[in-house]
C-alpha atoms as a PDB file:
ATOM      1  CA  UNK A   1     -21.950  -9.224   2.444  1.00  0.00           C
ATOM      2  CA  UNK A   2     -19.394 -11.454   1.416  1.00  0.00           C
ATOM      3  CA  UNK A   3     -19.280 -15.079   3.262  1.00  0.00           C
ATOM      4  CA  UNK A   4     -16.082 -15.449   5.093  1.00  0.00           C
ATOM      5  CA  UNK A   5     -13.675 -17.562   3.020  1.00  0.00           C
ATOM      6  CA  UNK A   6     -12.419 -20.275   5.762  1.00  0.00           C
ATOM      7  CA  UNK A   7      -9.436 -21.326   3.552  1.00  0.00           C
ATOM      8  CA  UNK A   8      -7.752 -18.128   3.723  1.00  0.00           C
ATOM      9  CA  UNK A   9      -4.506 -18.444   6.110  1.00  0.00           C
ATOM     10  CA  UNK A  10      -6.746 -15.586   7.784  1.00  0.00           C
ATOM     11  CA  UNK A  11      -8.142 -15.598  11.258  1.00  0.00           C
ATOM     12  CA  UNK A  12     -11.858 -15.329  10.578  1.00  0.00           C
ATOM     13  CA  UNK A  13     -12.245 -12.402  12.749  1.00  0.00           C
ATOM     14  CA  UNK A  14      -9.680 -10.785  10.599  1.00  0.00           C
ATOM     15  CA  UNK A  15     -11.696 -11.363   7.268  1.00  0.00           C
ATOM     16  CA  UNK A  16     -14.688 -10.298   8.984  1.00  0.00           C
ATOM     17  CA  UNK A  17     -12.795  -7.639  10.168  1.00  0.00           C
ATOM     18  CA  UNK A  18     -11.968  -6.287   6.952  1.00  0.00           C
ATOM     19  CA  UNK A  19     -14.939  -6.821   4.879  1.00  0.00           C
ATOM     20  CA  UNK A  20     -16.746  -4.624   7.621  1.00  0.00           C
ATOM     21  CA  UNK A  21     -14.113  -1.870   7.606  1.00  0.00           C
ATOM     22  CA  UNK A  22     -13.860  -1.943   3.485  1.00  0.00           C
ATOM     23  CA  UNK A  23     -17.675  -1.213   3.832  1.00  0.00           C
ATOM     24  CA  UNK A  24     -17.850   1.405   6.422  1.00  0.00           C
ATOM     25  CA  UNK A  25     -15.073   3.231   4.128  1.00  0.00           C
ATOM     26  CA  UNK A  26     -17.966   3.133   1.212  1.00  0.00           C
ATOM     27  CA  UNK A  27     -20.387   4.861   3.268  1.00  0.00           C
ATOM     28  CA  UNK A  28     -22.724   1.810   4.203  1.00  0.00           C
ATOM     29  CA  UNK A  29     -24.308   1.216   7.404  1.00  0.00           C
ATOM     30  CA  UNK A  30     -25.425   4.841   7.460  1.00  0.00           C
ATOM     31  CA  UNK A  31     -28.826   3.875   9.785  1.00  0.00           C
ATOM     32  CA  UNK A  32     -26.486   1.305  11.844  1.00  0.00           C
ATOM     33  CA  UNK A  33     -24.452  -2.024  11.565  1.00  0.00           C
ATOM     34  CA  UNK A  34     -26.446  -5.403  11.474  1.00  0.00           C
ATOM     35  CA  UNK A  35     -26.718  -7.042  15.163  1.00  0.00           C
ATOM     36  CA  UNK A  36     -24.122  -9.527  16.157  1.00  0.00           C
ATOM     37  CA  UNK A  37     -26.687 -12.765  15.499  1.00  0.00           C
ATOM     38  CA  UNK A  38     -27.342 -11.095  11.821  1.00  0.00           C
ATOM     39  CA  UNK A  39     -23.810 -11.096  11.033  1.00  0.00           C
ATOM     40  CA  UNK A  40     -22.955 -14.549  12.538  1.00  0.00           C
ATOM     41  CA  UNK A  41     -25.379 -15.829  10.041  1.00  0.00           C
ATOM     42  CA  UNK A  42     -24.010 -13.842   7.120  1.00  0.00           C
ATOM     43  CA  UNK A  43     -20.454 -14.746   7.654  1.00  0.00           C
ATOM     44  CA  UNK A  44     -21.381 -17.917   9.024  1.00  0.00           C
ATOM     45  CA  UNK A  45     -18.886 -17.490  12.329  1.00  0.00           C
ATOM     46  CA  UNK A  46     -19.488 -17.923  15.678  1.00  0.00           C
ATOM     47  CA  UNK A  47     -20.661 -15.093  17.806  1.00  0.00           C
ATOM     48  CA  UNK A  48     -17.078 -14.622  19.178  1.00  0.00           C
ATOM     49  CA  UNK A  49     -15.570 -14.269  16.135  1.00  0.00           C
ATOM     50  CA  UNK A  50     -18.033 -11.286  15.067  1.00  0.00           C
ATOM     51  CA  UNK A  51     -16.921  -9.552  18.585  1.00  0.00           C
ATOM     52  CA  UNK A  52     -13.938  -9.495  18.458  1.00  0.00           C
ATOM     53  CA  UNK A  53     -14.314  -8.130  14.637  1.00  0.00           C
ATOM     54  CA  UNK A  54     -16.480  -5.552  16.024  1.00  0.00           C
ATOM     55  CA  UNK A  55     -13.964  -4.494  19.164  1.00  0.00           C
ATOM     56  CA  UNK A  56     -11.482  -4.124  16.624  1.00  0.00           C
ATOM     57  CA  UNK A  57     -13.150  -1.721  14.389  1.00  0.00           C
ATOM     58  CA  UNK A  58     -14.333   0.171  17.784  1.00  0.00           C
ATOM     59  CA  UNK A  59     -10.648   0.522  18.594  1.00  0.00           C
ATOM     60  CA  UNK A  60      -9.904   2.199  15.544  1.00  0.00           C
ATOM     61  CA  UNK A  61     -12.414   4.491  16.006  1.00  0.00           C
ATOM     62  CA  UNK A  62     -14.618   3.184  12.954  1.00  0.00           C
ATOM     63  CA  UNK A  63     -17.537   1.794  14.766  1.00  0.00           C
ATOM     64  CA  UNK A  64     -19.080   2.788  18.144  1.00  0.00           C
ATOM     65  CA  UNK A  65     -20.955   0.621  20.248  1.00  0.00           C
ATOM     66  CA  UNK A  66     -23.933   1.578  22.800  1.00  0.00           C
ATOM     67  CA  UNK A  67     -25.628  -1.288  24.965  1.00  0.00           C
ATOM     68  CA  UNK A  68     -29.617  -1.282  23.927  1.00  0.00           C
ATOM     69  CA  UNK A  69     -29.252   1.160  20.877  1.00  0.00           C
ATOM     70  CA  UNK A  70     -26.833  -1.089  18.445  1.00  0.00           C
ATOM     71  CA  UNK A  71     -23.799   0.036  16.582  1.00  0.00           C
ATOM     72  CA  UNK A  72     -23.136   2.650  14.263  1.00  0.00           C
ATOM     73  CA  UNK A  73     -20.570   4.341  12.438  1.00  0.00           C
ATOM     74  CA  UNK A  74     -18.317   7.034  13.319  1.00  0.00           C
ATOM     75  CA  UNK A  75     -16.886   9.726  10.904  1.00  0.00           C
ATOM     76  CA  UNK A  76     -13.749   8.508   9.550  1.00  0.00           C
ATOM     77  CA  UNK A  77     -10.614   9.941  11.169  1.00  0.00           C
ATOM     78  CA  UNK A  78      -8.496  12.545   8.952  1.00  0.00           C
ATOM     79  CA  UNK A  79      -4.616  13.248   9.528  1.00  0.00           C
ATOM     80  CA  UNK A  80      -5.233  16.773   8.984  1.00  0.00           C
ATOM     81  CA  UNK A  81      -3.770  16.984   5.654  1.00  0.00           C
ATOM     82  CA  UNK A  82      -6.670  14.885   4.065  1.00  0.00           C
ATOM     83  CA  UNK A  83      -5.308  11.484   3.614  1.00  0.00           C
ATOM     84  CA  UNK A  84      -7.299   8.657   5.525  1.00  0.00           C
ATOM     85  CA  UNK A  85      -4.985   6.214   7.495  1.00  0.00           C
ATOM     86  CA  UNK A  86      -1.850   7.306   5.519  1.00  0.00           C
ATOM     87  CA  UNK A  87      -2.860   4.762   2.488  1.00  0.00           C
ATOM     88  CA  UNK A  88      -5.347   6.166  -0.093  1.00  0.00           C
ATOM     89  CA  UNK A  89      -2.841   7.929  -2.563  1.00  0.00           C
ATOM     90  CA  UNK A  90      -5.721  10.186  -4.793  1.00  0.00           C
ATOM     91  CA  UNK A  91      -6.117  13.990  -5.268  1.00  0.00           C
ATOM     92  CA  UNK A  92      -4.685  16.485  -7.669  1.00  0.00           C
ATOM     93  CA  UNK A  93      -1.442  15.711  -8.214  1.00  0.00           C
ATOM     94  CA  UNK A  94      -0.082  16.195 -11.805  1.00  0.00           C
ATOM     95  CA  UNK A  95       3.150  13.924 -11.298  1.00  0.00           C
ATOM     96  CA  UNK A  96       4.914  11.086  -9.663  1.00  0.00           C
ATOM     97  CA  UNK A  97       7.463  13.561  -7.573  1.00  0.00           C
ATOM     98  CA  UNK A  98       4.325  15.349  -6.356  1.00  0.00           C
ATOM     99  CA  UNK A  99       2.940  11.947  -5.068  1.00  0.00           C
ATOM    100  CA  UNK A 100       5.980  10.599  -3.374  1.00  0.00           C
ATOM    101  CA  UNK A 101       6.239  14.028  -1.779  1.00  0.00           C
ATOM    102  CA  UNK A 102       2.234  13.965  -0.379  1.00  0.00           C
ATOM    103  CA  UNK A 103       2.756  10.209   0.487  1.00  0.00           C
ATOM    104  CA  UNK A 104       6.096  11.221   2.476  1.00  0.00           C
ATOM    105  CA  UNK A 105       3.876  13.944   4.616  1.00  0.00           C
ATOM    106  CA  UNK A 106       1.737  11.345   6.343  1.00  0.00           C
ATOM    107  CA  UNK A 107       4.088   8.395   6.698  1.00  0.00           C
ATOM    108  CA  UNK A 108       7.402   7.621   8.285  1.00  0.00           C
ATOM    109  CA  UNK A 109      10.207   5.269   6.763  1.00  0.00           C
ATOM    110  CA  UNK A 110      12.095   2.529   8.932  1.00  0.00           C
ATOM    111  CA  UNK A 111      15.161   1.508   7.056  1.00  0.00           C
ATOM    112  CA  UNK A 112      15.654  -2.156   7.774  1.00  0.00           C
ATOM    113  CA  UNK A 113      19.189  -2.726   4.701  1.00  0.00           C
ATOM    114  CA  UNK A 114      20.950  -0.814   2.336  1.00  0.00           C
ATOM    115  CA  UNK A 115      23.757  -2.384   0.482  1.00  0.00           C
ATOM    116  CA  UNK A 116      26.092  -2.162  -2.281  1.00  0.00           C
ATOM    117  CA  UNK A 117      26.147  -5.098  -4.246  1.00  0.00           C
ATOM    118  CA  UNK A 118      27.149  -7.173  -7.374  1.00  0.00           C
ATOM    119  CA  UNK A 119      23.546  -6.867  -9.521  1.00  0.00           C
ATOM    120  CA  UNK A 120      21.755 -10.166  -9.733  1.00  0.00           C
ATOM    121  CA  UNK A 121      20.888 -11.858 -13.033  1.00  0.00           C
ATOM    122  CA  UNK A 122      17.213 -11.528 -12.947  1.00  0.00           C
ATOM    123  CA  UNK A 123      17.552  -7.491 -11.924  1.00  0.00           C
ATOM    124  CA  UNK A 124      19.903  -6.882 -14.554  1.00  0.00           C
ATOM    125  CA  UNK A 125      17.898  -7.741 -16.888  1.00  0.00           C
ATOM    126  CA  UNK A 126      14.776  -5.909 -15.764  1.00  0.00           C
ATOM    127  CA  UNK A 127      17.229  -2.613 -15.459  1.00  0.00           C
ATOM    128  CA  UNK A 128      19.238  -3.416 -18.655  1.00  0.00           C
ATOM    129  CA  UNK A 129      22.252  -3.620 -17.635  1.00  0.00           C
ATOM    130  CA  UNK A 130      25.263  -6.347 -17.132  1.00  0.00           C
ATOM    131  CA  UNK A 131      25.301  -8.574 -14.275  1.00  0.00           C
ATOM    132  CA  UNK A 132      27.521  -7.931 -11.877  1.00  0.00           C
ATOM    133  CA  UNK A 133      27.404  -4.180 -12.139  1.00  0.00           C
ATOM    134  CA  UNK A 134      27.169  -2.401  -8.637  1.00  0.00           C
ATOM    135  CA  UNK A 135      23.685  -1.856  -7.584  1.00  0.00           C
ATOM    136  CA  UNK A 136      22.129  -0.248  -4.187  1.00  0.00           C
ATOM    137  CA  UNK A 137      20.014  -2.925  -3.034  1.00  0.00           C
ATOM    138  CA  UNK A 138      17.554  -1.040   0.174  1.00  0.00           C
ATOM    139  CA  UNK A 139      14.730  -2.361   2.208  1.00  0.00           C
ATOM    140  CA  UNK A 140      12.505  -0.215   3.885  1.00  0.00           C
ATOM    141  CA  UNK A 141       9.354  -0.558   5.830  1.00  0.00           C
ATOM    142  CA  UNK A 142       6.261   2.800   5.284  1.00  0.00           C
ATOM    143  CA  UNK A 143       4.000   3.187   8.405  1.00  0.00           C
ATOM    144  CA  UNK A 144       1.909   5.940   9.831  1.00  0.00           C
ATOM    145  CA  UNK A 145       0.288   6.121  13.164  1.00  0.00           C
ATOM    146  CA  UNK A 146      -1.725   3.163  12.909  1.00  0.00           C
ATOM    147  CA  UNK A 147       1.246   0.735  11.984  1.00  0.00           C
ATOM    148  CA  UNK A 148       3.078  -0.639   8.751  1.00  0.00           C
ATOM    149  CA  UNK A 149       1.661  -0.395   5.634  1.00  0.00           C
ATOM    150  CA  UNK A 150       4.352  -1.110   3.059  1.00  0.00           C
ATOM    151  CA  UNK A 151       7.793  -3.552   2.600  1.00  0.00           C
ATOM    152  CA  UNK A 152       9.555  -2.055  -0.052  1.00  0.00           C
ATOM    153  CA  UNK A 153      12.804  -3.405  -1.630  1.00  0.00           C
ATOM    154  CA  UNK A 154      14.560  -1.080  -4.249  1.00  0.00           C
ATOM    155  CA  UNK A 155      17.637  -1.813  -6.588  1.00  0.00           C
ATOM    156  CA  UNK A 156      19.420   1.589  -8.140  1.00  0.00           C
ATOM    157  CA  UNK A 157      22.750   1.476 -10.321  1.00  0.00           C
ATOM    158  CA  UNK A 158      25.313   2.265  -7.331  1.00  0.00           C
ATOM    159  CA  UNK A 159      25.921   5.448  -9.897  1.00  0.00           C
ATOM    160  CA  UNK A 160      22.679   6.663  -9.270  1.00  0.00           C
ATOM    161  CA  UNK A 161      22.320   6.213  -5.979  1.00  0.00           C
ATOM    162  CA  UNK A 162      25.154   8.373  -3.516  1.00  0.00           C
ATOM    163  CA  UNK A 163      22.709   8.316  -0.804  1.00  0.00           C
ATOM    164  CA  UNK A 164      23.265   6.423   2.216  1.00  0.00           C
ATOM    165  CA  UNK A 165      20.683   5.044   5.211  1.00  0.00           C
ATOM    166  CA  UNK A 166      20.084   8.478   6.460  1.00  0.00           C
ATOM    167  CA  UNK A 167      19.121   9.705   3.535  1.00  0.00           C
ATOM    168  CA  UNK A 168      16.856   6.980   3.171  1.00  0.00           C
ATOM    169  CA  UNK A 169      14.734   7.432   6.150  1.00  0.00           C
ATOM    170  CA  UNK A 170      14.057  11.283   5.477  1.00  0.00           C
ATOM    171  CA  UNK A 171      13.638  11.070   1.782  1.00  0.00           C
ATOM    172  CA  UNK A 172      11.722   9.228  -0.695  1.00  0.00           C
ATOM    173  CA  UNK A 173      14.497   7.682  -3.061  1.00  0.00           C
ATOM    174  CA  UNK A 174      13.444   9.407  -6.550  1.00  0.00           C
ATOM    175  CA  UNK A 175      13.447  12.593  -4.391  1.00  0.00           C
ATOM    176  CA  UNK A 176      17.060  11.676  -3.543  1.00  0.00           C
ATOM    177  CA  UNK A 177      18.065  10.487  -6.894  1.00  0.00           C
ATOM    178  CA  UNK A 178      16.470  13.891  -8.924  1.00  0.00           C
ATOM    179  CA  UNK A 179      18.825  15.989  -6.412  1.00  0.00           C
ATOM    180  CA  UNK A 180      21.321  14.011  -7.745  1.00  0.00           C
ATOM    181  CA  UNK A 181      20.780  14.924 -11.144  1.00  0.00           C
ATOM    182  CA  UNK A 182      18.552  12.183 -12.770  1.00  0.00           C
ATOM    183  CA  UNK A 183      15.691  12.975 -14.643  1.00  0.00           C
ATOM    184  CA  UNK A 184      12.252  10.615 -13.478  1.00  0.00           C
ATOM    185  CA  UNK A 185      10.473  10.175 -16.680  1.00  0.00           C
ATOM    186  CA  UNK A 186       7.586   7.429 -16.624  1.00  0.00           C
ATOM    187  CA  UNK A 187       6.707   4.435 -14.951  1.00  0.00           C
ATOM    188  CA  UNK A 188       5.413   0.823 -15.421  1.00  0.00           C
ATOM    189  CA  UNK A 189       4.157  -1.291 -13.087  1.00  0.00           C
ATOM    190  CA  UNK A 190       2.180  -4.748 -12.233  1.00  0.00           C
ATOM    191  CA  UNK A 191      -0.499  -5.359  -9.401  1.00  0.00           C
ATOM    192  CA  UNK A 192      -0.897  -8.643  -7.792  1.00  0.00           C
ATOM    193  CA  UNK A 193      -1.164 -10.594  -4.977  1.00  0.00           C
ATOM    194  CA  UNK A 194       1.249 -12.562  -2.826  1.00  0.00           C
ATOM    195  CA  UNK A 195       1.131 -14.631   0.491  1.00  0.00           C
ATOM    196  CA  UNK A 196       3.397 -12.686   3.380  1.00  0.00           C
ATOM    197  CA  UNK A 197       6.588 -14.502   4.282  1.00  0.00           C
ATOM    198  CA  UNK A 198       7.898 -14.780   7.496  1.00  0.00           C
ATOM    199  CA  UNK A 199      10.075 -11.652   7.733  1.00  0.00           C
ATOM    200  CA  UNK A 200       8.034  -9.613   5.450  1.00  0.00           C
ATOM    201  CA  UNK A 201       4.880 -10.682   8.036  1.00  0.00           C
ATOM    202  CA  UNK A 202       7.170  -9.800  10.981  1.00  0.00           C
ATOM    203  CA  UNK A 203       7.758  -6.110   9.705  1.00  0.00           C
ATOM    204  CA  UNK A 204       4.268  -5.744   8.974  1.00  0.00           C
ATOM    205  CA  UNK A 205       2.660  -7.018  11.973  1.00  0.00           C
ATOM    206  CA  UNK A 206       0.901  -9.631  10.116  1.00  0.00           C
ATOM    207  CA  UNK A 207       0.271 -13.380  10.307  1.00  0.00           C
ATOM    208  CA  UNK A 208       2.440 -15.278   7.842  1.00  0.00           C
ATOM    209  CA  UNK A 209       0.625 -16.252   5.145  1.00  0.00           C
ATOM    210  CA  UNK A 210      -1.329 -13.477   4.726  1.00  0.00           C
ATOM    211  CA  UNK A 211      -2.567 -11.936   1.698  1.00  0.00           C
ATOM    212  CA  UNK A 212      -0.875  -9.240   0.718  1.00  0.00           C
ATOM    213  CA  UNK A 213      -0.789  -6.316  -2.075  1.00  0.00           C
ATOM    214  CA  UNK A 214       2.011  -6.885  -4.514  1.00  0.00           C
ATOM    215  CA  UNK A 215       3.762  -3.635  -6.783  1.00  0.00           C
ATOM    216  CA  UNK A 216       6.185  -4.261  -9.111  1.00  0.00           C
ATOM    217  CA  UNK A 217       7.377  -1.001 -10.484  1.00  0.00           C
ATOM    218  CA  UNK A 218      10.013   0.135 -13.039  1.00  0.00           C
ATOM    219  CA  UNK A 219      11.357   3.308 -13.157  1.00  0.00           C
ATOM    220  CA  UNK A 220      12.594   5.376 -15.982  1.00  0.00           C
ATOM    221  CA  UNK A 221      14.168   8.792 -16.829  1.00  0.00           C
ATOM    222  CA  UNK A 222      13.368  11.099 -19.525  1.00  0.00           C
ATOM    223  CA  UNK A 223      15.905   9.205 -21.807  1.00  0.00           C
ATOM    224  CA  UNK A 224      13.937   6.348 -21.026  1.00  0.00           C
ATOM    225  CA  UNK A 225      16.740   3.902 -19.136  1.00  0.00           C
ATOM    226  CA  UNK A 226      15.391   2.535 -16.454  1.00  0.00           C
ATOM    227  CA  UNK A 227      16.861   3.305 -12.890  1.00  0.00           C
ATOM    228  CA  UNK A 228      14.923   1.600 -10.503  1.00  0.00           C
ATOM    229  CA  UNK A 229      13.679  -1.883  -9.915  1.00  0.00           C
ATOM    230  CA  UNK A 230      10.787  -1.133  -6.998  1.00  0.00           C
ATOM    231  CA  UNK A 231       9.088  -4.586  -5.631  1.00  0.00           C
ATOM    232  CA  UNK A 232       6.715  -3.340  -2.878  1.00  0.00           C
ATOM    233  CA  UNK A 233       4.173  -5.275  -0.392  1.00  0.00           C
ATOM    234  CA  UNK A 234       1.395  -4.022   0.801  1.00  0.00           C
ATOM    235  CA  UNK A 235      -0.815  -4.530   3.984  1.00  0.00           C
ATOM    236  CA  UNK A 236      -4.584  -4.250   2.002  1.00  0.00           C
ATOM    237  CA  UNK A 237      -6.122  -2.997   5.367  1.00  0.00           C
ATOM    238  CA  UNK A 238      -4.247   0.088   5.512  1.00  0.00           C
ATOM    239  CA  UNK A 239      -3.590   0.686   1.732  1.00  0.00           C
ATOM    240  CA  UNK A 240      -5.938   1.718  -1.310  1.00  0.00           C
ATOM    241  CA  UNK A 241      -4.326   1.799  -4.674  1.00  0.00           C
ATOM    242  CA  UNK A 242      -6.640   4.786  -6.323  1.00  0.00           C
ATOM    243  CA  UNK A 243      -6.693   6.087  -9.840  1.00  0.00           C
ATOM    244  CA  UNK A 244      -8.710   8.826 -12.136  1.00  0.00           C
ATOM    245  CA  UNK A 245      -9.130   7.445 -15.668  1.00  0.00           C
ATOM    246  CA  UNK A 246      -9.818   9.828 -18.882  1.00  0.00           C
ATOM    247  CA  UNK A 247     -11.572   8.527 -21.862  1.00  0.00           C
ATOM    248  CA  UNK A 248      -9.231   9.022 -25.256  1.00  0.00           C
ATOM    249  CA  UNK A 249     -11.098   8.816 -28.748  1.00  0.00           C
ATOM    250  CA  UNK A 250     -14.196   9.000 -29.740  1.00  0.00           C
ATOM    251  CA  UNK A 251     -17.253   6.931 -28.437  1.00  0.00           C
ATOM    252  CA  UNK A 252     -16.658   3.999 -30.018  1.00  0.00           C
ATOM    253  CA  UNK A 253     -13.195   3.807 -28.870  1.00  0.00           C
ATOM    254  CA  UNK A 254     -13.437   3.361 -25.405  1.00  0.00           C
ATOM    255  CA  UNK A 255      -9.872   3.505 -24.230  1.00  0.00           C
ATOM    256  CA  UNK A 256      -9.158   4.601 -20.763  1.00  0.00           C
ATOM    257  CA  UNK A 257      -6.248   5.799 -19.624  1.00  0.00           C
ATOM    258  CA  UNK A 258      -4.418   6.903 -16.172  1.00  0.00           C
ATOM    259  CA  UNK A 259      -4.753  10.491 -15.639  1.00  0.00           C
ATOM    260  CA  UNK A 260      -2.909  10.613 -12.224  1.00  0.00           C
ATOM    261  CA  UNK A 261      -0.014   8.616 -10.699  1.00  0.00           C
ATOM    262  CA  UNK A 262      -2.227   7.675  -7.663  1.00  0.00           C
ATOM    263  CA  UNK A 263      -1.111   5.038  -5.078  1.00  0.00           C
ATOM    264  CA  UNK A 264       2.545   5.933  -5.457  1.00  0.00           C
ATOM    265  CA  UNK A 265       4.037   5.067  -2.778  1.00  0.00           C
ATOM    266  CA  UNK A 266       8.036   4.712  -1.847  1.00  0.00           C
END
């Protein structure tokens, strides 16, 4: 296991927390989880800190726990349409449309802002075109059953983008804008990492400071202008950013490249 990293503005039960649930999800721990002394030495925490890690994942229904026989795992909890927790994005789907769409079955959308307003500098440039021009700036939070799991914040040339806060909250926005007329072509994006703020921690339950998943995503359509500046954060309990990768060329080439759109997520 991984020592607990103290530095981390990260209560240590949450760290242990996670590393135990990102382990149970890969199928260890089949015969059993350590005993609560075994992982106070490998995390190097203090007894209460493993329990309350441990009540958590027995909460969710990961772990269960029997006085004199240990803990073990439980099978993971499905939705029903064969997503787990609303936040692995995977399976066979052949475009981006078909992964908002599969996303949008499992999760629900709280709008928190939409607004018209003059583009800023640093957007216009990333969507090519002049500052100032009308843009619909929206903020939305993703969650499922279990809680948030996404801040997103979207700009859209006001031209693309007729659709108001109602709209917003039943429909993923490319959805709304190809009803429209516009034409999604590809994608490009950037994965990082970012510390939570305080109002992005508020809407995602978090403590501020914590480390989050960060998507920056650029949108195109088929005549390859961009129409959408996507800058999504992402809580990394309850999301899994999943792809399938084809090898192109011959041996000696070994290039990989995306072969589904997995992880989408609007």
């Amino acid at each position: 296991m991984r020592p607990v990293t103290l530095a981390l503005p990260v209560p240590k039960y949450h760290q242990v927390y996670l590393v135990l649930r990102e382990q149970l999800h890969e199928g260890r721990f089949a015969q059993g989880l350590p005993g609560e002394i075994a992982l106070m030495r490998e995390f190097g925490v203090a007894r209460v800190t493993v329990r309350k890690a441990l009540e958590r994942l027995a909460a969710e229904r990961l772990i269960e726990r029997t006085p004199g026989r240990g803990t073990v795992p439980l099978p993971a909890p499905r939705n029903g349409r064969g997503a787990r927790n609303g936040g692995a994005a995977g399976g066979p789907l052949s475009g981006l449309l078909e992964s908002l769409v599969s996303m949008g079955l499992t999760t629900t959308v709280k709008v928190v802002s939409v607004e018209t307003l003059p583009c800023p500098d640093a957007v216009a440039t990333v969507l090519a075109i002049a500052p100032g021009v009308p843009v619909q700036k929206a903020v939305r939070v993703r969650q499922t059953r279990d809680g948030p799991i996404s801040h997103i914040t979207t700009h859209v040339p006001k031209a693309l983008a007729p659709f108001g806060r109602r709209d917003l909250a039943k429909q993923p926005i490319l959805v709304l804008m190809e009803a429209e007329g516009t034409r999604i072509g590809r994608a490009t994006q950037i994965i990082g990492a970012r510390l939570a703020e305080a109002e992005v921690a508020r809407h995602l339950d978090v403590a501020v400071g914590s480390a989050l998943l960060s998507v920056q995503r650029l949108i195109f359509d088929t005549q390859d202008r961009p129409v959408q500046w996507l800058q999504g954060l992402y809580r990394p309990d309850r999301y899994q950013y999943q792809m399938e990768l084809s090898r192109v060329g011959g041996v000696d080439a070994k290039v990989w490249v995306s072969k589904l759109p997995a992880g989408v997520m609007q």
